[in-house]
Structure formats: structure tokens, C-alpha cells
Protein backbone atom coordinates (compact mmCIF):
# COMPACT_ATOMS: atom_id res chain seq x y z
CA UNK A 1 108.83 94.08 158.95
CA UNK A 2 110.85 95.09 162.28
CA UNK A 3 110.39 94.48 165.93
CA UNK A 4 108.46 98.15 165.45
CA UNK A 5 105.05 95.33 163.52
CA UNK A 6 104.71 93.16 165.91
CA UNK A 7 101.89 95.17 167.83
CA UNK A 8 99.25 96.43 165.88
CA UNK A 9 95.89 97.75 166.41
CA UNK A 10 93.38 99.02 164.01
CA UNK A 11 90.92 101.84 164.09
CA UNK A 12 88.39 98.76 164.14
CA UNK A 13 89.97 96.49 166.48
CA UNK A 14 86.68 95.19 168.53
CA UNK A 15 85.82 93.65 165.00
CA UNK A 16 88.96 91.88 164.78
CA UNK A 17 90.04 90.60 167.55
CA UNK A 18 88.68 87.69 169.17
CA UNK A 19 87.90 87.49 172.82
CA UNK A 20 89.43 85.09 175.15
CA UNK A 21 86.57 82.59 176.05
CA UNK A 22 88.81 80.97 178.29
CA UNK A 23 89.63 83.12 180.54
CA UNK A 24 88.59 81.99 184.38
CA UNK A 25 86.53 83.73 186.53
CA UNK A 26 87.94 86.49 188.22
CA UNK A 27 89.92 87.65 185.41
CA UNK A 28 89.65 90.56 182.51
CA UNK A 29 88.94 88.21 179.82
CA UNK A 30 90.15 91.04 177.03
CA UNK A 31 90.20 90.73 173.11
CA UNK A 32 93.21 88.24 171.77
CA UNK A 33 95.27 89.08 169.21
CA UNK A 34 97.61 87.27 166.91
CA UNK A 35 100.47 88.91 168.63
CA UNK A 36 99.73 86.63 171.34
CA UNK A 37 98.65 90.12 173.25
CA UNK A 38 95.17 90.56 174.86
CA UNK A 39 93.47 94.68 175.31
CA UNK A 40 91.13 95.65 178.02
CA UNK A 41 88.83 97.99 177.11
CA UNK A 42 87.10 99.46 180.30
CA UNK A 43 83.71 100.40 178.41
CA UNK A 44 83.77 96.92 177.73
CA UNK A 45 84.66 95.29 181.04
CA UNK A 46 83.53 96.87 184.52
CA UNK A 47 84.78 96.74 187.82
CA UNK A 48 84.30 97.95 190.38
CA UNK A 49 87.14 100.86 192.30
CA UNK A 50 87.92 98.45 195.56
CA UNK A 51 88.26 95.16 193.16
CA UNK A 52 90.19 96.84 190.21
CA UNK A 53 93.52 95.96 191.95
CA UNK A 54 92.83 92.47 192.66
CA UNK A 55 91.30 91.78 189.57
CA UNK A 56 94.18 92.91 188.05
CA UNK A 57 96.96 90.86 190.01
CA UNK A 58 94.85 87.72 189.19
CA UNK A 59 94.64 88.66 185.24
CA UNK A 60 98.77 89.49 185.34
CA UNK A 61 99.62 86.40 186.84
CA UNK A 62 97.13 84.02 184.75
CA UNK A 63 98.12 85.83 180.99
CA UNK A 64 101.98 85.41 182.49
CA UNK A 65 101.35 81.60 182.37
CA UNK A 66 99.26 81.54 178.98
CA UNK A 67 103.02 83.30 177.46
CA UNK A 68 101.15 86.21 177.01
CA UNK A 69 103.34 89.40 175.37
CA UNK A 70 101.84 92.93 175.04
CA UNK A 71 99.07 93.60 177.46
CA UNK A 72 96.81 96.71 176.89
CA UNK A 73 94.35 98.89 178.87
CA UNK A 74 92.17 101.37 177.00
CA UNK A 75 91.00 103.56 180.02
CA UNK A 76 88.39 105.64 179.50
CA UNK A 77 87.27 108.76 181.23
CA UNK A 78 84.96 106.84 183.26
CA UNK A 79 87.36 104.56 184.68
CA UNK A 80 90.17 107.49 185.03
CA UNK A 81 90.65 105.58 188.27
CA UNK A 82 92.33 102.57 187.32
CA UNK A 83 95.51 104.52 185.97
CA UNK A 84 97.58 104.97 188.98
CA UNK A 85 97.20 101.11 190.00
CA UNK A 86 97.97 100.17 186.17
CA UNK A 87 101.20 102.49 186.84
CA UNK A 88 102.09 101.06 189.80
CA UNK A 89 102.15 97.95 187.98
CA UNK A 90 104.29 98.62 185.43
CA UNK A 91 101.97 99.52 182.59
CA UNK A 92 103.93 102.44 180.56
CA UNK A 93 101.47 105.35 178.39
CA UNK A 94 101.12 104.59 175.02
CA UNK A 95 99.06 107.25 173.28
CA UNK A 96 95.72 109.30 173.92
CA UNK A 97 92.82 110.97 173.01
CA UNK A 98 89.89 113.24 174.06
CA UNK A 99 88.14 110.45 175.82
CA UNK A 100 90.83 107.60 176.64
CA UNK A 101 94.66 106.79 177.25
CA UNK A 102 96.08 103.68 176.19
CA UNK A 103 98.72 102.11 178.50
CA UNK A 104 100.79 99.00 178.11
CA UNK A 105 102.59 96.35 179.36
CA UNK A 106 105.00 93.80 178.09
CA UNK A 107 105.35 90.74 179.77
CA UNK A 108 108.17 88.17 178.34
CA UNK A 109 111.43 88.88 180.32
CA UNK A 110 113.37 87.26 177.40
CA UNK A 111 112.56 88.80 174.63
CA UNK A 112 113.00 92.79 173.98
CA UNK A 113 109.80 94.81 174.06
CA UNK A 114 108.47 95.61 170.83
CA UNK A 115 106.02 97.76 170.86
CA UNK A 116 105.71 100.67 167.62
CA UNK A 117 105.54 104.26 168.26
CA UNK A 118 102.41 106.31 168.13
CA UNK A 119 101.66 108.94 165.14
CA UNK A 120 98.95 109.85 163.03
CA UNK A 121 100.90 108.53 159.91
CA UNK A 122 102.72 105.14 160.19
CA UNK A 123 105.51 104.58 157.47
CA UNK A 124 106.51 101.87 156.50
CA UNK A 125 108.93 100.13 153.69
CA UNK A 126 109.51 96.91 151.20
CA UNK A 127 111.86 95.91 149.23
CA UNK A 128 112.26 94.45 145.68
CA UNK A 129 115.63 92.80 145.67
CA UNK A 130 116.54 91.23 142.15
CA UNK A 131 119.51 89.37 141.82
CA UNK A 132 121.24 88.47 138.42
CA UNK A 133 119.50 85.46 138.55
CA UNK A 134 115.83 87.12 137.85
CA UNK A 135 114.78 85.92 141.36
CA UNK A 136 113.31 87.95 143.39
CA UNK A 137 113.62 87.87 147.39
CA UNK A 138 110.54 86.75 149.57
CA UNK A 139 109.52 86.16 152.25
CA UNK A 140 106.97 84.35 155.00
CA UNK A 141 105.88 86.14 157.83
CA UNK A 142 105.73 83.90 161.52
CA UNK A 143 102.54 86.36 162.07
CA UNK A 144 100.99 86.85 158.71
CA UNK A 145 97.44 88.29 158.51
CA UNK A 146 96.73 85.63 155.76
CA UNK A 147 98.87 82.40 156.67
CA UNK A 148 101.58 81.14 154.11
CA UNK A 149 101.38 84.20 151.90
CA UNK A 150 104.63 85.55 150.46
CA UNK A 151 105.53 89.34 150.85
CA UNK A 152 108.19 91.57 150.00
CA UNK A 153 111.14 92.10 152.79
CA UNK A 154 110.09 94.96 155.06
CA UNK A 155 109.02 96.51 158.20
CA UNK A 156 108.11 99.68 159.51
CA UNK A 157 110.66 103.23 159.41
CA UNK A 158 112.36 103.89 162.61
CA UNK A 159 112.61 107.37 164.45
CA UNK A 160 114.48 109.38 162.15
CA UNK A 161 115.71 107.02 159.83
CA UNK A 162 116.04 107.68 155.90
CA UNK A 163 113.28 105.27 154.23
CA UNK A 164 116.80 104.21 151.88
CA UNK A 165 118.43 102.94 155.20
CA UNK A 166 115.08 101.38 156.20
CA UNK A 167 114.80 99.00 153.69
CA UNK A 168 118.00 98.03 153.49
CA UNK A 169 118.14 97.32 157.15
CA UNK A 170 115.06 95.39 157.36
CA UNK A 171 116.05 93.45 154.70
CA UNK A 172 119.32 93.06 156.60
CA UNK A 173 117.40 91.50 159.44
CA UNK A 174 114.67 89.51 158.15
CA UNK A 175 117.00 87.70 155.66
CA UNK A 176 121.01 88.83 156.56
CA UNK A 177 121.08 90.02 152.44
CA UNK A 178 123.63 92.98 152.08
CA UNK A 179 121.91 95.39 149.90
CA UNK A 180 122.88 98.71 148.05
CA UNK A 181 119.95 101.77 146.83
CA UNK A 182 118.81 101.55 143.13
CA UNK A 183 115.58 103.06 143.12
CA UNK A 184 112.04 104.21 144.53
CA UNK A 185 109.45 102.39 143.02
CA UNK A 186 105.82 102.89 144.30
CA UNK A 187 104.03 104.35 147.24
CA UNK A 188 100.42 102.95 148.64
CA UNK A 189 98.73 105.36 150.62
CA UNK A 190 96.46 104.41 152.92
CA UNK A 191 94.19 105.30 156.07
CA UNK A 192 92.00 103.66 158.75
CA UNK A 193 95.54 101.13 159.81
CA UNK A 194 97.44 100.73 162.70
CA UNK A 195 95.62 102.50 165.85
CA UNK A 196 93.99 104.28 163.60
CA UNK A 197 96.03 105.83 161.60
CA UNK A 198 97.25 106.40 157.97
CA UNK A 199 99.63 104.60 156.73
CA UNK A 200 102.48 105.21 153.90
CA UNK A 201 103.88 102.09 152.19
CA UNK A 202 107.04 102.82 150.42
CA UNK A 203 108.78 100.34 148.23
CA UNK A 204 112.38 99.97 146.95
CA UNK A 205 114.57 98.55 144.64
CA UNK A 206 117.51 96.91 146.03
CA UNK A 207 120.59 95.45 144.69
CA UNK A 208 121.88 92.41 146.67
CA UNK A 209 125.57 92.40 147.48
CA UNK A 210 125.28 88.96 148.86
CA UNK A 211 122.87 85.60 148.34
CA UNK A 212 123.32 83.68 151.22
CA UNK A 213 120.34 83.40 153.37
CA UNK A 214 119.80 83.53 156.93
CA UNK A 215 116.13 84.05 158.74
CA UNK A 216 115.47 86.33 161.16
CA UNK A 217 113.97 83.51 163.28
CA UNK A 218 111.95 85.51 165.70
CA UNK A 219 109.99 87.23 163.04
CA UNK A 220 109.96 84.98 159.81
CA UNK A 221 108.93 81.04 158.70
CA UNK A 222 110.59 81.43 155.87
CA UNK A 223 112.09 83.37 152.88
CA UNK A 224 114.20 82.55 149.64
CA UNK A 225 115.10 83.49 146.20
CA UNK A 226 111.73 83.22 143.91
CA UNK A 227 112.18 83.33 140.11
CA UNK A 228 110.34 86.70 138.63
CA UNK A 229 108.10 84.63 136.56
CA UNK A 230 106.51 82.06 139.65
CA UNK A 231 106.39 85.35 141.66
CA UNK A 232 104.08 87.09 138.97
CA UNK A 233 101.70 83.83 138.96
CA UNK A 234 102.29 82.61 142.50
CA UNK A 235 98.71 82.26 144.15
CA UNK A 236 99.95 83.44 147.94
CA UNK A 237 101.64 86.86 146.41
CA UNK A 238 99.20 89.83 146.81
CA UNK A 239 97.96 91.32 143.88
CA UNK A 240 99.74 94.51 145.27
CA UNK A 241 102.47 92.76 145.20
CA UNK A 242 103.12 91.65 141.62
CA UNK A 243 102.14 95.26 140.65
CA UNK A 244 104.76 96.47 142.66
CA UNK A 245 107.20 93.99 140.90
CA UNK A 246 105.46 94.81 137.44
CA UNK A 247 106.08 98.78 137.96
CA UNK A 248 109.85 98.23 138.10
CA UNK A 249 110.55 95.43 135.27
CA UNK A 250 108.41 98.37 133.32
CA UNK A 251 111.12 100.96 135.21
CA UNK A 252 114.23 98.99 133.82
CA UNK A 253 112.90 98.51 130.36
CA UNK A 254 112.16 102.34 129.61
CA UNK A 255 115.19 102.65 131.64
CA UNK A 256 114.09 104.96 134.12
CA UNK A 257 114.51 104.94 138.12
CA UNK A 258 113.47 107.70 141.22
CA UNK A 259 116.87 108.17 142.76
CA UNK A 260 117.60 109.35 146.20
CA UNK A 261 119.17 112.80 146.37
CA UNK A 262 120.73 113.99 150.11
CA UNK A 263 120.66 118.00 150.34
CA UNK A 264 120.79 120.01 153.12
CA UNK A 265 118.13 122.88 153.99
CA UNK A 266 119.74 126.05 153.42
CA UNK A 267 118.34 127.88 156.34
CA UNK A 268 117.48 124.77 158.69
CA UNK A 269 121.15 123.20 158.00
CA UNK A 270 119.20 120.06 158.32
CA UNK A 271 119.62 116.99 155.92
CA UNK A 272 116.81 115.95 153.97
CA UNK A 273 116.43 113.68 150.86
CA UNK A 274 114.86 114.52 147.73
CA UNK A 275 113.36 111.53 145.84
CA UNK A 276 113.11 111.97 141.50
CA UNK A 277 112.80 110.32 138.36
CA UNK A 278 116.28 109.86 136.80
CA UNK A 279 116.45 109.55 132.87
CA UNK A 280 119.97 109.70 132.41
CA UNK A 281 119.66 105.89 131.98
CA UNK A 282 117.21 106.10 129.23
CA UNK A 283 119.36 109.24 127.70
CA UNK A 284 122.73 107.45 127.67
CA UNK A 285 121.09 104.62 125.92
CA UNK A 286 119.80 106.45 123.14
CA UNK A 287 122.43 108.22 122.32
């Protein structure tokens, strides 16, 4: 879970997000997320071409003093008009399609703006990280979707970044554990996620080089070392979850792993990393 999370919006967002009831008059009262964001949908809310720019110094200022972060407009065609005065006030494009453009804002002048890149697939990585201890590294998102739940260590892949150095970065910054590659373990495919689009879940196993914890503050409540056994039991872990964790104590007792191969494209010249089961741990041991 990076910076790249923290503003999400799914294919089905009117369902999910909750509109501000207390809004005052005068304002675009939007749909509230748990990102402490708000979206304007124009289909949703009118106004009228002389009041649009009013309206919208009125809503700035009043979400500024409710600490409000990300601030979205879905324009549609109808109300192509409000684009340039959006512009002019700062609102940067985020994506489009055939009948709307999505634009953005982010308010807080402290805090750097994370807001996650547009594609038709999102990717995104967690980690198992096992120490000799049979614990197993957690942690407790600030923003989870169900509150108190424990997750692997993770976040989404950055521009062209290996999913290898992913995880072991995010788990870097969520929890400050150095970590070294030891296998690919699963992939959940799924579709219908973040704006809309599919999404690829990769998980790896990592071997800690350190066990001191330190949070990532901004992003998680809290994380620690879990023992295997409460993990696979532990009513707040995601079914998902324990699979994951499952799939790779199955891994280490056949003595198998997926390693990470770097090769080079012989035409291209460009790098590229070939992912594949390994046996030469199982083969070594029976000999």
C-alpha cells in the first residue's frame, strides 16, 4: 500500500460513496469518500454556465476548512463548459472517456499529492515476510475498507518498477523491514476495481534482513510480527489472505519456489523479468 492507494474509485462508485448531507447551501455537496475526498459528478449536480464559477469558489473554500484532500469533477459532455474555469483553478486531467473527463484537485499544502495513475489494469503487490521466528509480518491499514482487519504489507507498482522491487519497497515504507526476493507466490486477478479497471494482485515471499519495526505513520495504525499459527485462525485476516500464506508453507514443504529471472530482449535490448517454478530445491534434497 503506497501513496499511489490512497485515491480510489470504483467502476460503481455512486453506490459507495456517501453524499455529504452537510454541505451548506450554495455549495456542490458531492459524494464523500473515506479518503477524506469528495467527486462532483455534473449529471448529478446542475448549474447553471454564469453561477458555475461562483459556486465553485464557495465549494473550494468550504471543503478547504472541512481538511478536505482530493477533490474530483466528472464533467460530462453536457457540462463541457465548466473545464476551462476548473483549469483555471487548478484542477489537473486525470483520465477520460467517450462521454466524460475526470479532473482533479488536491488540496492539503502539507502533505504530497497522492493521487494513482490511470490504466486499464492496476497492479498491485503484497508481501509474505517470514522471519525465523514463524511470524509473519502484518499489518493495519489507517484507511481500511473493513476497520481493524490485518493485511499483508503492500501497495500498488510504480511506473516502471519490477513487481520484486515493489514489494520490497512498500514493505520498506509501511514498516522500515529490509527485505531480500525469495519467491512469487500467487496472483488474484480481478476486474470491475479501481476507476474501473482490472486489477492484478501479485504476492511475494520476502526474507527480512532486519526485525525492528517502524510505521509508516501517514498510511498505517499499526503492524507487527504475528505468529503463522494466530495468522491462519485470526478472525480480521481475509480468507484470501491465509490462502495466500497456506500456498507458500505448501511451497517450502515440497520445496519448490517461482524465482525471478532478469533477461534482456534480444532485439528490443530492453530488460524484462521472467518469473518460474524452481525445483532445484526439491532436486538437491532428494538426492
Amino acid at each position: 500500500m503506497s501513496g499511489k492507494t490512497d485515491i480510489v474509485l470504483s467502476s460503481s462508485w455512486f453506490n459507495k460513496y456517501v453524499a455529504d448531507e452537510d454541505s451548506p447551501e450554495g455549495v456542490f455537496r458531492g459524494l464523500s469518500d473515506r479518503f477524506s475526498g469528495i467527486t462532483v459528478d455534473s449529471n448529478r449536480e446542475t448549474c447553471k454556465s454564469e453561477e458555475f464559477s461562483e459556486t465553485l469558489q464557495r465549494s473550494l473554500s468550504y471543503w478547504i476548512t472541512k481538511n478536505k484532500r482530493g477533490i474530483w469533477f466528472k464533467v460530462n459532455l453536457s457540462c463541457s463548459h465548466w473545464v476551462p474555469e476548473l483549469v483555471h483553478n487548478q484542477f489537473k486531467f486525470h483520465h477520460a472517456k467517450d462521454d466524460f473527463v475526470m479532473l482533479y484537485r488536491w488540496l492539503p499544502k502539507d502533505e504530497e499529492p497522492n493521487i494513482p495513475p490511470y490504466a486499464h489494469t492496476m497492479v498491485g503487490v503484497g508481501a509474505i515476510v517470514m522471519n525465523n521466528q514463524n511470524q509473519i509480518l502484518v499489518v493495519n491499514e489507517k484507511h481500511a475498507l473493513i476497520k481493524g482487519s490485518w493485511k499483508l504489507p503492500g501497495g500498488y507498482v510504480e511506473p516502471d518498477e519490477n513487481f520484486v522491487d515493489a514489494a520490497i519497497r512498500e514493505v520498506n515504507e509501511e514498516t522500515n523491514i529490509k527485505t531480500r526476493f525469495e519467491s512469487l507466490v500467487s496472483i488474484r486477478h480481478a476486474h470491475s476495481a479501481g476507476f474501473g479497471c482490472s486489477d492484478l494482485y501479485i504476492v511475494m515471499a520476502l526474507i527480512p534482513e532486519s526485525m525492528e519495526i517502524k510505521k509508516c505513520d501517514r498510511e498505517i495504525d499499526k503492524c507487527m510480527w504475528m505468529s503463522v499459527d494466530d495468522y491462519l485462525i485470526h478472525p480480521e485476516i481475509h480468507e484470501t489472505n491465509r490462502n495466500f500464506l497456506r500456498t507458500y508453507l505448501e511451497y517450502k514443504k515440497m520445496g519448490l519456489k517461482i524465482s525471478c529471472k532478469n533477461e534482456v530482449h534480444q532485439i528490443l535490448k530492453k530488460q524484462y523479468n521472467i518469473y518460474s517454478l524452481d525445483c532445484s530445491q526439491n532436486k538437491s534434497s532428494t538426492l
